[in-house]
PDB file of N, CA and C in Angstrom:
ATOM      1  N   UNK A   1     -16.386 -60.380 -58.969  1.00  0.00           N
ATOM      2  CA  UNK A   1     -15.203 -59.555 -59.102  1.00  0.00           C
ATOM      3  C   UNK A   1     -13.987 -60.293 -58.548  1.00  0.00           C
ATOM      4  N   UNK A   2     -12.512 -59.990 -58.978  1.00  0.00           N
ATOM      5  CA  UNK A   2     -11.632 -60.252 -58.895  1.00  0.00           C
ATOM      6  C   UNK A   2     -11.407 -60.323 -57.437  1.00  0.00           C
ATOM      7  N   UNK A   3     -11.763 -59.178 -56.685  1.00  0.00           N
ATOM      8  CA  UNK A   3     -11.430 -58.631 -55.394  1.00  0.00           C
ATOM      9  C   UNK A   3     -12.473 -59.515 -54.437  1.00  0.00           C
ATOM     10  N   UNK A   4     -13.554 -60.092 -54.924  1.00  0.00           N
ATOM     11  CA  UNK A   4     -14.307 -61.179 -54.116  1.00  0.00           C
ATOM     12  C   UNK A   4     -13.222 -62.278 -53.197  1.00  0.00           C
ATOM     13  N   UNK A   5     -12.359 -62.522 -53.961  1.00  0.00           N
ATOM     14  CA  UNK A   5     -12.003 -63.791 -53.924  1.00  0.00           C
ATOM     15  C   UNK A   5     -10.299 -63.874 -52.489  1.00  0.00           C
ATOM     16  N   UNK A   6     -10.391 -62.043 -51.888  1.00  0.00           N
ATOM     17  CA  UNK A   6      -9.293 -61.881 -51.280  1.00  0.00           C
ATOM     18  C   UNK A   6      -9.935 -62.172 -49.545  1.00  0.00           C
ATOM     19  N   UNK A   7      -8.865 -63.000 -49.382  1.00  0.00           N
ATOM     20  CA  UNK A   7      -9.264 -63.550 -47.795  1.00  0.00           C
ATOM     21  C   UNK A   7      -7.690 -63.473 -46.965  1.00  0.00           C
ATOM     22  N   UNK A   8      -8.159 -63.354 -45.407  1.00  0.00           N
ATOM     23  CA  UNK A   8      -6.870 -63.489 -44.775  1.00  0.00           C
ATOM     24  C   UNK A   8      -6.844 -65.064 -44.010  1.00  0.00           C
ATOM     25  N   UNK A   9      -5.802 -65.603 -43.958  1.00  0.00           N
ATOM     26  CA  UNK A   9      -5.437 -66.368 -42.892  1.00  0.00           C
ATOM     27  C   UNK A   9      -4.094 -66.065 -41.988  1.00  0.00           C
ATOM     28  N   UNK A  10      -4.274 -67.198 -40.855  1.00  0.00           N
ATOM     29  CA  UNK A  10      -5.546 -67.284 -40.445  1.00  0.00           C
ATOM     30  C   UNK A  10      -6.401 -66.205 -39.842  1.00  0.00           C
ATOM     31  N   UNK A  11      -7.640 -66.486 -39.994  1.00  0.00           N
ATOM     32  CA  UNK A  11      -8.519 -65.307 -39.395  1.00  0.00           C
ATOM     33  C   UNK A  11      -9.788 -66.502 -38.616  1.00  0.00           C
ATOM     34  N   UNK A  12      -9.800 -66.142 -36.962  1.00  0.00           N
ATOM     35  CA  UNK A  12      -8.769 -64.962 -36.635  1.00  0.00           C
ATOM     36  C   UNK A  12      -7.433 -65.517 -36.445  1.00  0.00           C
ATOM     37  N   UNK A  13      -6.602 -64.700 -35.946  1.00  0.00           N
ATOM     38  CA  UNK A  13      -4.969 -64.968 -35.519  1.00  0.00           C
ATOM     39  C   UNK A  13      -5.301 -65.199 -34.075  1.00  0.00           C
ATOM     40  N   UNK A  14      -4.897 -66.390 -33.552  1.00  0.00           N
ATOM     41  CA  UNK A  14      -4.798 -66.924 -32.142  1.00  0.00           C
ATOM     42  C   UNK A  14      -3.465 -66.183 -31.559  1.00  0.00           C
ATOM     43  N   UNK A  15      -3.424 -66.011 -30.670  1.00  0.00           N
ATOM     44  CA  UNK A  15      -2.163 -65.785 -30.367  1.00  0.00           C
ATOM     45  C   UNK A  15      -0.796 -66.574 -30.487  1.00  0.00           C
ATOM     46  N   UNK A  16      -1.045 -68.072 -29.909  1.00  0.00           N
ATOM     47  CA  UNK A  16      -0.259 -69.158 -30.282  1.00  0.00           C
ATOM     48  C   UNK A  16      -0.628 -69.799 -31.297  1.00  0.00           C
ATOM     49  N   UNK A  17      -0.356 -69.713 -32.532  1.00  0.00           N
ATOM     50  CA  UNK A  17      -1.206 -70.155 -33.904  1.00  0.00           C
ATOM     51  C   UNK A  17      -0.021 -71.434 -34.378  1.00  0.00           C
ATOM     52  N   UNK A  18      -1.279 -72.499 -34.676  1.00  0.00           N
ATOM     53  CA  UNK A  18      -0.130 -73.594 -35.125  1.00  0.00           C
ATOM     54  C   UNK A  18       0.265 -73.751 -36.602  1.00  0.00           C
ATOM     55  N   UNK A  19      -0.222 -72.414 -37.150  1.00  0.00           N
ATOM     56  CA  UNK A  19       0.462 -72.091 -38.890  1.00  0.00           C
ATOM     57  C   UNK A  19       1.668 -71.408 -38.811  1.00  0.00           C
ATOM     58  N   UNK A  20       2.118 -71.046 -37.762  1.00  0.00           N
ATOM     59  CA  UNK A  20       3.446 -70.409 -36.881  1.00  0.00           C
ATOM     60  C   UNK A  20       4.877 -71.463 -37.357  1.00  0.00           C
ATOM     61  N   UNK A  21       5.469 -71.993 -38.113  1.00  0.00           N
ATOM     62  CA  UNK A  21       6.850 -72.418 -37.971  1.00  0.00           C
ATOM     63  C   UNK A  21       7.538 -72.431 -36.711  1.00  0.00           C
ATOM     64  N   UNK A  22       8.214 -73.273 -36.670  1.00  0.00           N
ATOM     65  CA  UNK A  22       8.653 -73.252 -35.220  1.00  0.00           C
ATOM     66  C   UNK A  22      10.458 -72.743 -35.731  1.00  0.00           C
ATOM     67  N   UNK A  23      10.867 -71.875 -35.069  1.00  0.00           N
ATOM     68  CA  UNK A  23      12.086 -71.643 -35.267  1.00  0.00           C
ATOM     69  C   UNK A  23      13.072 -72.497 -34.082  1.00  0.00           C
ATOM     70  N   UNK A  24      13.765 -73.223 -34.660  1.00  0.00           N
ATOM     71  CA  UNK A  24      14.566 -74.263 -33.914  1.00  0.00           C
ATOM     72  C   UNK A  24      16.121 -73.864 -33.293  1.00  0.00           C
ATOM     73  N   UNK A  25      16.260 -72.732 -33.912  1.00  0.00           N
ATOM     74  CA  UNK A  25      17.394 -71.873 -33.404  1.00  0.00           C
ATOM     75  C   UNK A  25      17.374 -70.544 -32.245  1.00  0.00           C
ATOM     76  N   UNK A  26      16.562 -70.177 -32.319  1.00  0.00           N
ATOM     77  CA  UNK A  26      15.842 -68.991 -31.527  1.00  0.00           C
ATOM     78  C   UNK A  26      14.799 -69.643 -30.521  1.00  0.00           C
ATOM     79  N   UNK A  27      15.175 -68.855 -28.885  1.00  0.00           N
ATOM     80  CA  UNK A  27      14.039 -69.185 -28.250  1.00  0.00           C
ATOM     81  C   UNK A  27      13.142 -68.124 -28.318  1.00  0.00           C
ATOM     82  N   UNK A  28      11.715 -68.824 -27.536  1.00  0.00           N
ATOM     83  CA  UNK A  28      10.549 -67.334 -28.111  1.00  0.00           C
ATOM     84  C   UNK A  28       9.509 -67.900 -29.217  1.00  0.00           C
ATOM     85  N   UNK A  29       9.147 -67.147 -29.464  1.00  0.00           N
ATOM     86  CA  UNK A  29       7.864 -66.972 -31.196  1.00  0.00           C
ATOM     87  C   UNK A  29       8.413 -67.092 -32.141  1.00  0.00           C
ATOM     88  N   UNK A  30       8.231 -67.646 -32.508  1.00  0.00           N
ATOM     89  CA  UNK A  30       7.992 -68.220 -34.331  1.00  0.00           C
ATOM     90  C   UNK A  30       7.873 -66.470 -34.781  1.00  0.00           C
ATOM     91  N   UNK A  31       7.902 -66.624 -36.159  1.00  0.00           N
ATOM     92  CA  UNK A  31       7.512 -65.399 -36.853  1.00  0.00           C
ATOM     93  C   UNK A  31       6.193 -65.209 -36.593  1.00  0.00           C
ATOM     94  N   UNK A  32       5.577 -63.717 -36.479  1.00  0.00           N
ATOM     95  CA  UNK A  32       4.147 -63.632 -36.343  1.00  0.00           C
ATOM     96  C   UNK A  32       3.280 -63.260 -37.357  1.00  0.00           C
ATOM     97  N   UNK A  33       2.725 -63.467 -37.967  1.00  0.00           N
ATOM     98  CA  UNK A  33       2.234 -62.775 -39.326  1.00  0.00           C
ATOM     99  C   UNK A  33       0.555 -63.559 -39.484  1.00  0.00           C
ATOM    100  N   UNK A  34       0.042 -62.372 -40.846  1.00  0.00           N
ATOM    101  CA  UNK A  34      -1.433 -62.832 -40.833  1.00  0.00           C
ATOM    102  C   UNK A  34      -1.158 -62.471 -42.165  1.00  0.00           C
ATOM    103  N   UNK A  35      -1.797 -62.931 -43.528  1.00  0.00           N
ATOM    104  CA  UNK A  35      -1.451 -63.002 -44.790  1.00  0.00           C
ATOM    105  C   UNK A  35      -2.557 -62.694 -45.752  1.00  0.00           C
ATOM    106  N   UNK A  36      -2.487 -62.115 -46.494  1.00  0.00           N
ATOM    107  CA  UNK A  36      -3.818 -61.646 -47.299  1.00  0.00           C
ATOM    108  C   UNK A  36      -3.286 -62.212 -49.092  1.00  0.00           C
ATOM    109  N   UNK A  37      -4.568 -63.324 -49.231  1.00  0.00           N
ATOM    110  CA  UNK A  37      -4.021 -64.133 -50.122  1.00  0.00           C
ATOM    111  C   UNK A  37      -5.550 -63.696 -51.595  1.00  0.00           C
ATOM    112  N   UNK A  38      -4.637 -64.405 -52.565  1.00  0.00           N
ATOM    113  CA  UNK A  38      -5.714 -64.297 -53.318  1.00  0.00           C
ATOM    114  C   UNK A  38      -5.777 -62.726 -54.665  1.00  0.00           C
ATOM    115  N   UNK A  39      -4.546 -61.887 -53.826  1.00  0.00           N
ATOM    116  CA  UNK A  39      -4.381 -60.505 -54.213  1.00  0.00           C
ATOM    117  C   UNK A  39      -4.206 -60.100 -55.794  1.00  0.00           C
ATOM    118  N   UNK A  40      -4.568 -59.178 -56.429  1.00  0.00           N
ATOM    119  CA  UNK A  40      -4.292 -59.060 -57.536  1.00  0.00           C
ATOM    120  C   UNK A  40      -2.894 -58.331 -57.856  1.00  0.00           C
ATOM    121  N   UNK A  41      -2.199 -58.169 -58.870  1.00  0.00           N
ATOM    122  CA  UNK A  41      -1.226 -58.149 -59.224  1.00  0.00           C
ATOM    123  C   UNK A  41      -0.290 -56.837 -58.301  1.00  0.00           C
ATOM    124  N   UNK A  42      -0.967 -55.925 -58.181  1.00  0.00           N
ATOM    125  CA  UNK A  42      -0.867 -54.656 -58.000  1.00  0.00           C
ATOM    126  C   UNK A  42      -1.895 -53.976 -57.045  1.00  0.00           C
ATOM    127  N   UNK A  43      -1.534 -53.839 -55.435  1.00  0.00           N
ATOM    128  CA  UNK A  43      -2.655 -53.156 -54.855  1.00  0.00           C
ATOM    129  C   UNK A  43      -1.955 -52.790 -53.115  1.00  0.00           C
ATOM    130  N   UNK A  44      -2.553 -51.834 -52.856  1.00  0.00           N
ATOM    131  CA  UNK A  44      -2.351 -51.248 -51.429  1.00  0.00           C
ATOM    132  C   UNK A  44      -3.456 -51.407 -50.447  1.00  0.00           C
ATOM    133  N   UNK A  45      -2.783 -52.413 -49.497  1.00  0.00           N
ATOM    134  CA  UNK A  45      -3.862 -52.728 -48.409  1.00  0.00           C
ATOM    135  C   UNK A  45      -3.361 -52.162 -47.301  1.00  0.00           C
ATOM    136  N   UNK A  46      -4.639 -51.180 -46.289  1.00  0.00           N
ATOM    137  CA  UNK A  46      -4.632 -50.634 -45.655  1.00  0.00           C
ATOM    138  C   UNK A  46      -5.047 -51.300 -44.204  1.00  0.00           C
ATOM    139  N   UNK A  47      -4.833 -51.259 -43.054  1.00  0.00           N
ATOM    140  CA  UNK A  47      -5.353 -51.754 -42.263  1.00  0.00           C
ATOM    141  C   UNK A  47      -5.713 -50.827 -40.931  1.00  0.00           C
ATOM    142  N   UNK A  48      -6.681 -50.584 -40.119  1.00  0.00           N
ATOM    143  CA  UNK A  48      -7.604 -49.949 -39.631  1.00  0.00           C
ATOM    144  C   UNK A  48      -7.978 -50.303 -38.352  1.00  0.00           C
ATOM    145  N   UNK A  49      -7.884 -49.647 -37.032  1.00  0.00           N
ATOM    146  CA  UNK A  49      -8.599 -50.196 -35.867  1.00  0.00           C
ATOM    147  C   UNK A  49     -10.002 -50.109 -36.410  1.00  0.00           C
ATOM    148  N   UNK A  50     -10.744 -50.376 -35.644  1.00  0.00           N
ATOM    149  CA  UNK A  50     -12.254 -50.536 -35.936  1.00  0.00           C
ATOM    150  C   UNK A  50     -12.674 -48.648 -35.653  1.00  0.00           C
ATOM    151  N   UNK A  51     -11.965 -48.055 -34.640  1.00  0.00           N
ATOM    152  CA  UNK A  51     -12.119 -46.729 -34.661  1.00  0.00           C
ATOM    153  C   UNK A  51     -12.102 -45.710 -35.922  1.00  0.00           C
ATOM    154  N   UNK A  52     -11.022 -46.668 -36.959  1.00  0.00           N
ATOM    155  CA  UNK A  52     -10.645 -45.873 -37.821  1.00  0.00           C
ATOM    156  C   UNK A  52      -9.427 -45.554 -37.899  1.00  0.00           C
ATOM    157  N   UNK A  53      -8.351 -46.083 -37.087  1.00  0.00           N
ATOM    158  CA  UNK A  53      -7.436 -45.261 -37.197  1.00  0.00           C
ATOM    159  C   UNK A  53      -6.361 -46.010 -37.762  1.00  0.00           C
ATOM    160  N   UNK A  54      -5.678 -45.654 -38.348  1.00  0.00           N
ATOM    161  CA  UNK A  54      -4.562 -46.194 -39.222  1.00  0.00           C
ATOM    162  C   UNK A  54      -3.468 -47.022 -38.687  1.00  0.00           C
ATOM    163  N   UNK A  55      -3.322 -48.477 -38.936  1.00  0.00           N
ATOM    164  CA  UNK A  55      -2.372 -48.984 -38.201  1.00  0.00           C
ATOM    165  C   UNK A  55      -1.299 -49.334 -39.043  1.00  0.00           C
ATOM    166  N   UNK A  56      -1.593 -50.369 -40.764  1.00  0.00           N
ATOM    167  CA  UNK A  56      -0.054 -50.356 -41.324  1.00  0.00           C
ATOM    168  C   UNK A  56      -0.384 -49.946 -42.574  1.00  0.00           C
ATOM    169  N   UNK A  57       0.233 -49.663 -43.425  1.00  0.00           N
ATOM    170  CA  UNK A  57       0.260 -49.543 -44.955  1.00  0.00           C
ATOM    171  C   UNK A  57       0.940 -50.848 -45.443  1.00  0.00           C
ATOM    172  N   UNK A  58       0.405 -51.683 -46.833  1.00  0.00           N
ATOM    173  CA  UNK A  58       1.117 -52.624 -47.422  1.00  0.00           C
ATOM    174  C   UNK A  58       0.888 -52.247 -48.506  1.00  0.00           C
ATOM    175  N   UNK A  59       2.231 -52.112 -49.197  1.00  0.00           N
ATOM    176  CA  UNK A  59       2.173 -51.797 -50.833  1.00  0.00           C
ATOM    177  C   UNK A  59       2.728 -53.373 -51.348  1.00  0.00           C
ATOM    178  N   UNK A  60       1.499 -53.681 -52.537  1.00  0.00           N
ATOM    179  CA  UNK A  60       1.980 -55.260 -52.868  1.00  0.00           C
ATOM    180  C   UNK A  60       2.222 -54.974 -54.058  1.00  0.00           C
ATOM    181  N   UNK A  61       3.435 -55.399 -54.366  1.00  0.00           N
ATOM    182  CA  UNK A  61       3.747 -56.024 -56.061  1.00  0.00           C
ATOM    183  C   UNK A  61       3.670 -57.484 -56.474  1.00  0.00           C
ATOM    184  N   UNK A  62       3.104 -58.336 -56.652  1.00  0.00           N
ATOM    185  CA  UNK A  62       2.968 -59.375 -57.522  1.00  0.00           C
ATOM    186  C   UNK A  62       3.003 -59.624 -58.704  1.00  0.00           C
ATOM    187  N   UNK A  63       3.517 -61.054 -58.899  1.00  0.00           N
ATOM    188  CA  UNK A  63       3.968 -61.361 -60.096  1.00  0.00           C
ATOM    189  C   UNK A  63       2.792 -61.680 -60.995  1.00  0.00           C
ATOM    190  N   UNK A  64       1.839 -62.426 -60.088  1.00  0.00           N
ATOM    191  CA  UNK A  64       0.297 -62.753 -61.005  1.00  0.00           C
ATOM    192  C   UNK A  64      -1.015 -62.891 -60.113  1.00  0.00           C
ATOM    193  N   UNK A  65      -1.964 -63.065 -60.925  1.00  0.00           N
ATOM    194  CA  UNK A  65      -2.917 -63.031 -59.781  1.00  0.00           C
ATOM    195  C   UNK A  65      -2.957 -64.101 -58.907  1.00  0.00           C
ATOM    196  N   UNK A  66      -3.621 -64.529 -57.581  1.00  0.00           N
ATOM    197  CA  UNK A  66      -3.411 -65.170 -56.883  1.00  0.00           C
ATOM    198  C   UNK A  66      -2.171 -64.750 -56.191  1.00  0.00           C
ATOM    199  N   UNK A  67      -1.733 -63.845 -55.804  1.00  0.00           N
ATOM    200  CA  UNK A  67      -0.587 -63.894 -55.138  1.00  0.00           C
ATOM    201  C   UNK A  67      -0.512 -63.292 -53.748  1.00  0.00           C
ATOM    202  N   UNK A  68      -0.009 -63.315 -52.850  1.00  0.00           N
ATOM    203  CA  UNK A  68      -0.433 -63.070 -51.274  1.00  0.00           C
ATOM    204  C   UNK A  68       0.606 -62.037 -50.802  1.00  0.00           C
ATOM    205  N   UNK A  69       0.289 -61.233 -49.602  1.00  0.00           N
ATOM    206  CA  UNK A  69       1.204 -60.344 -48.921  1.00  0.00           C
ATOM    207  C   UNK A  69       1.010 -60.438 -47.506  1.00  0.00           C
ATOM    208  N   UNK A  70       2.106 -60.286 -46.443  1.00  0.00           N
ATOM    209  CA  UNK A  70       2.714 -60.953 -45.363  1.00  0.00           C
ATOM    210  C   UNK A  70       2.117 -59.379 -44.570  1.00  0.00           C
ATOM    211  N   UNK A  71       1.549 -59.448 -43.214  1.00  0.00           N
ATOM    212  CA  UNK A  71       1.827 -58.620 -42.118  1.00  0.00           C
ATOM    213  C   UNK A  71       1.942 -59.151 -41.225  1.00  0.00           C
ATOM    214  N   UNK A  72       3.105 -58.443 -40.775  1.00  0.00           N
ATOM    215  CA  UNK A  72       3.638 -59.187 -39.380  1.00  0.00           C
ATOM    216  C   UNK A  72       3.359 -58.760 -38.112  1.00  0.00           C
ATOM    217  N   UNK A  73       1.907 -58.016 -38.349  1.00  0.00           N
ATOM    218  CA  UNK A  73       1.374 -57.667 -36.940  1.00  0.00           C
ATOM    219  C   UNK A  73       2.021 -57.120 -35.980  1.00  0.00           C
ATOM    220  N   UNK A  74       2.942 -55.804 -36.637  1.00  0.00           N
ATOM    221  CA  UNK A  74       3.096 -54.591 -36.322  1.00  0.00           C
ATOM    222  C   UNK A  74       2.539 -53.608 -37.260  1.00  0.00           C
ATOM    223  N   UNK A  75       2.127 -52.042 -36.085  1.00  0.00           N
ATOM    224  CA  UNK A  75       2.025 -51.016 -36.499  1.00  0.00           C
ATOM    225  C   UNK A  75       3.357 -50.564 -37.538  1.00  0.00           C
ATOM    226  N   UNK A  76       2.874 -49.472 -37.638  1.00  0.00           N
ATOM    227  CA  UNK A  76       3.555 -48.537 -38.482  1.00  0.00           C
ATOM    228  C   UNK A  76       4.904 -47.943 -37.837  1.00  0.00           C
ATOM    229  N   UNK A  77       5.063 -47.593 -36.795  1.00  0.00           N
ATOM    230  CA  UNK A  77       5.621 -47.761 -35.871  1.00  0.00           C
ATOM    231  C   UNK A  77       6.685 -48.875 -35.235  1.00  0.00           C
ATOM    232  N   UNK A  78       6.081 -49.410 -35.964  1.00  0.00           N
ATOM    233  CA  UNK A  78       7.333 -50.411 -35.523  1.00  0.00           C
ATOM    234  C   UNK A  78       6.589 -51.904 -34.046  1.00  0.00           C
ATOM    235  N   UNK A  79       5.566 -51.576 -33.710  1.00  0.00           N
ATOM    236  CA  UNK A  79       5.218 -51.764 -32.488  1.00  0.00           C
ATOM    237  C   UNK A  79       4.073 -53.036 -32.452  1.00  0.00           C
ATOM    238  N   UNK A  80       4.134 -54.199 -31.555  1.00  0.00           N
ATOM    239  CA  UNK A  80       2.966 -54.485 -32.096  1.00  0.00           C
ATOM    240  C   UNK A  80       1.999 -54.221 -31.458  1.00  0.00           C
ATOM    241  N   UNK A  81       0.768 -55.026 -32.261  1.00  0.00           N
ATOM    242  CA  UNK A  81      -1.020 -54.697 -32.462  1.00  0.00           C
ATOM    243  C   UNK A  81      -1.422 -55.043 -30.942  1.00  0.00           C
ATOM    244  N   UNK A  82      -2.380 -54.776 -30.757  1.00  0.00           N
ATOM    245  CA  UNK A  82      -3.356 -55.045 -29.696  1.00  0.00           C
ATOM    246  C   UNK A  82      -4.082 -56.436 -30.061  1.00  0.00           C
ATOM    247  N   UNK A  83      -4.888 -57.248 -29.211  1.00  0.00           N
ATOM    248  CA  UNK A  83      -5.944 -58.237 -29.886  1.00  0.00           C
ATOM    249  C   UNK A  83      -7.092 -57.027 -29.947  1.00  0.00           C
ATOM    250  N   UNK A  84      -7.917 -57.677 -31.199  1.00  0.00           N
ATOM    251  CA  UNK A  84      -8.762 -57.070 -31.366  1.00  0.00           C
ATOM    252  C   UNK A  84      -9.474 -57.123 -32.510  1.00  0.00           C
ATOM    253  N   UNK A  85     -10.562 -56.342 -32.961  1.00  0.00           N
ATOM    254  CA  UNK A  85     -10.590 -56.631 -34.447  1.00  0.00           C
ATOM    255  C   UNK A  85      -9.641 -55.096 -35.437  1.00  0.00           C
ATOM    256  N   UNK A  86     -10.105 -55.543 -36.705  1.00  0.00           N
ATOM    257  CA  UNK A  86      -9.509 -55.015 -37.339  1.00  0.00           C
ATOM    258  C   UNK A  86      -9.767 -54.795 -38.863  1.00  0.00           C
ATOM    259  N   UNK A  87      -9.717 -53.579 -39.466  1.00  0.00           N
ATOM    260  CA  UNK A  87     -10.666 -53.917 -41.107  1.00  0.00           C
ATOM    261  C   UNK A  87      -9.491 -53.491 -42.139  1.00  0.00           C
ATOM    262  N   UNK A  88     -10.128 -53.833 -42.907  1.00  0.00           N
ATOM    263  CA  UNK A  88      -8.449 -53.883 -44.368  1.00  0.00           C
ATOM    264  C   UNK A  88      -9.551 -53.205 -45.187  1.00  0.00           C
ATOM    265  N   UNK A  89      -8.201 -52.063 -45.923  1.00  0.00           N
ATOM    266  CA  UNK A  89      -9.063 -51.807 -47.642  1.00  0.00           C
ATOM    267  C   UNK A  89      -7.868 -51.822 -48.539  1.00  0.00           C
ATOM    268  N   UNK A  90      -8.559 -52.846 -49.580  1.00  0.00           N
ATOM    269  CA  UNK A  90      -7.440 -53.098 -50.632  1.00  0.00           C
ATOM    270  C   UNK A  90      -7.883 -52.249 -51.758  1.00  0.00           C
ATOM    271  N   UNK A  91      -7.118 -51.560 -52.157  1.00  0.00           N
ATOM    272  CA  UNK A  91      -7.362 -50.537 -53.036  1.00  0.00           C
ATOM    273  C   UNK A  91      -6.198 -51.055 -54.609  1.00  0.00           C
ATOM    274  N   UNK A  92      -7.038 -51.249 -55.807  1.00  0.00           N
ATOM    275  CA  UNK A  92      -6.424 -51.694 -56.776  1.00  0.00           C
ATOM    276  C   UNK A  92      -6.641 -51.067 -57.874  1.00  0.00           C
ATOM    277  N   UNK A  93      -5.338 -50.272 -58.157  1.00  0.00           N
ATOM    278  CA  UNK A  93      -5.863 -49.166 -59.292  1.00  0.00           C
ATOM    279  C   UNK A  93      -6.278 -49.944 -60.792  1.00  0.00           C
ATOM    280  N   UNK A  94      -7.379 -49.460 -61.214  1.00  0.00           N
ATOM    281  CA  UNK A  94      -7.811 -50.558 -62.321  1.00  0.00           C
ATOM    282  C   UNK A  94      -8.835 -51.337 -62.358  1.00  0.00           C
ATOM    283  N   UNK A  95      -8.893 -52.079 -61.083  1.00  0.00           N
ATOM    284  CA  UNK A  95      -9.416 -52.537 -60.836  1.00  0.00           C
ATOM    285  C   UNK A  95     -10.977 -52.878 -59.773  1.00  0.00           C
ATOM    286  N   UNK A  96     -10.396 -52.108 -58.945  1.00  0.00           N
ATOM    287  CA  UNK A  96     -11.658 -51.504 -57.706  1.00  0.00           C
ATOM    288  C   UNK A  96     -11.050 -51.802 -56.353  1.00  0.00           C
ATOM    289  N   UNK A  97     -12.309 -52.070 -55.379  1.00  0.00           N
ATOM    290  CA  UNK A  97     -11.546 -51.552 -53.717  1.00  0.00           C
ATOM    291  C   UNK A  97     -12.413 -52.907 -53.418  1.00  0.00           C
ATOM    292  N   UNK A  98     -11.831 -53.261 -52.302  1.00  0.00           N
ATOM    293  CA  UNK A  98     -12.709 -54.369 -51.224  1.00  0.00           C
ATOM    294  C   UNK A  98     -12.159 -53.891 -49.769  1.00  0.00           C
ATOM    295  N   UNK A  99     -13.257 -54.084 -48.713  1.00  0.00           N
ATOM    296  CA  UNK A  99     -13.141 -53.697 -47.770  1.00  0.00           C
ATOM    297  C   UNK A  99     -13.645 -55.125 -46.587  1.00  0.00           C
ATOM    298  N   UNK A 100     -12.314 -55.684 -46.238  1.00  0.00           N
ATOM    299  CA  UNK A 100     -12.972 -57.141 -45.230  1.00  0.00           C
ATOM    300  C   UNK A 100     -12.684 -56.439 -43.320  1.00  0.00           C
ATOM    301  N   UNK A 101     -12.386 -57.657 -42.661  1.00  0.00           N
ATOM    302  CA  UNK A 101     -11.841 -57.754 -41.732  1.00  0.00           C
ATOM    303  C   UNK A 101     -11.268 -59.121 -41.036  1.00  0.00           C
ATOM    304  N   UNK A 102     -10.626 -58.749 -40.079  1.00  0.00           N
ATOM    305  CA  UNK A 102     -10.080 -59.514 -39.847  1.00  0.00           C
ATOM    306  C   UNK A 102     -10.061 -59.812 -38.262  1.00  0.00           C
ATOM    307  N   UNK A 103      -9.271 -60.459 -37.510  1.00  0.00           N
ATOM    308  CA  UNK A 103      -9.342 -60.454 -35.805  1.00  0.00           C
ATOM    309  C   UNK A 103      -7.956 -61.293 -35.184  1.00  0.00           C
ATOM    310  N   UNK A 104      -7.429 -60.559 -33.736  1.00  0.00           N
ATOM    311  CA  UNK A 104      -6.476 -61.130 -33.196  1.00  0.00           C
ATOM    312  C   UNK A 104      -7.184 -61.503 -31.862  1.00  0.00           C
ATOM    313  N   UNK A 105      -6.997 -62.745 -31.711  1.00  0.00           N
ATOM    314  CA  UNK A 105      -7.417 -63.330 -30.050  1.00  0.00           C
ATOM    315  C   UNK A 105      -6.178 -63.172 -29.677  1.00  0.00           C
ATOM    316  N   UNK A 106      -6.662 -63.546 -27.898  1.00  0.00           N
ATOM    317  CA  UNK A 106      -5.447 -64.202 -27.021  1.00  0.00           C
ATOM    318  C   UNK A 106      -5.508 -65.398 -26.742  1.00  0.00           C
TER     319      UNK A 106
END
């Protein structure tokens, strides 16, 4: 299936990750983000403490398959994540659901 083929990097997310850009103008962190690649054209990935409980919504539009969507490791809220793990469901109308996970160290 189409949805086999969806993976995040990096996984896990280090805290200091050297796929991080270094911003040369700003002191501090780089942008923080973990990326779910591979996505089909059209799909809503959900992401989940391991409890269950709802941390962001991503609605993706892409142009074709293979195409990726950005979280920047904040809640919904505005706030960020805890380390920890964490499970995704990509839901693709048309197409079907996949359910992975993922993980933040320190």
């Amino acid at each position: 299936s189409v949805l086999d083929n969806i993976y995040t990097v990096p996984d896990p997310y280090i805290a200091v990750n050297s796929l991080e850009s270094r911003n040369l103008f700003l002191s501090g962190r780089a942008e923080r983000r973990i990326d779910f690649r591979n996505l089909p054209t059209e799909c809503t990935i959900k992401i989940f403490t391991v409890s269950g409980r709802l941390v962001k919504t991503i609605h993706h539009q892409g142009s074709s398959f293979d195409s990726m969507a950005s979280w920047n490791l904040q809640s919904e809220d505005g706030l960020q994540v805890a380390y920890g793990v964490y499970l995704y469901h990509v839901d693709a109308p048309g197409i079907g659901e996949k359910i992975g996970r993922l993980s933040i160290i320190k």
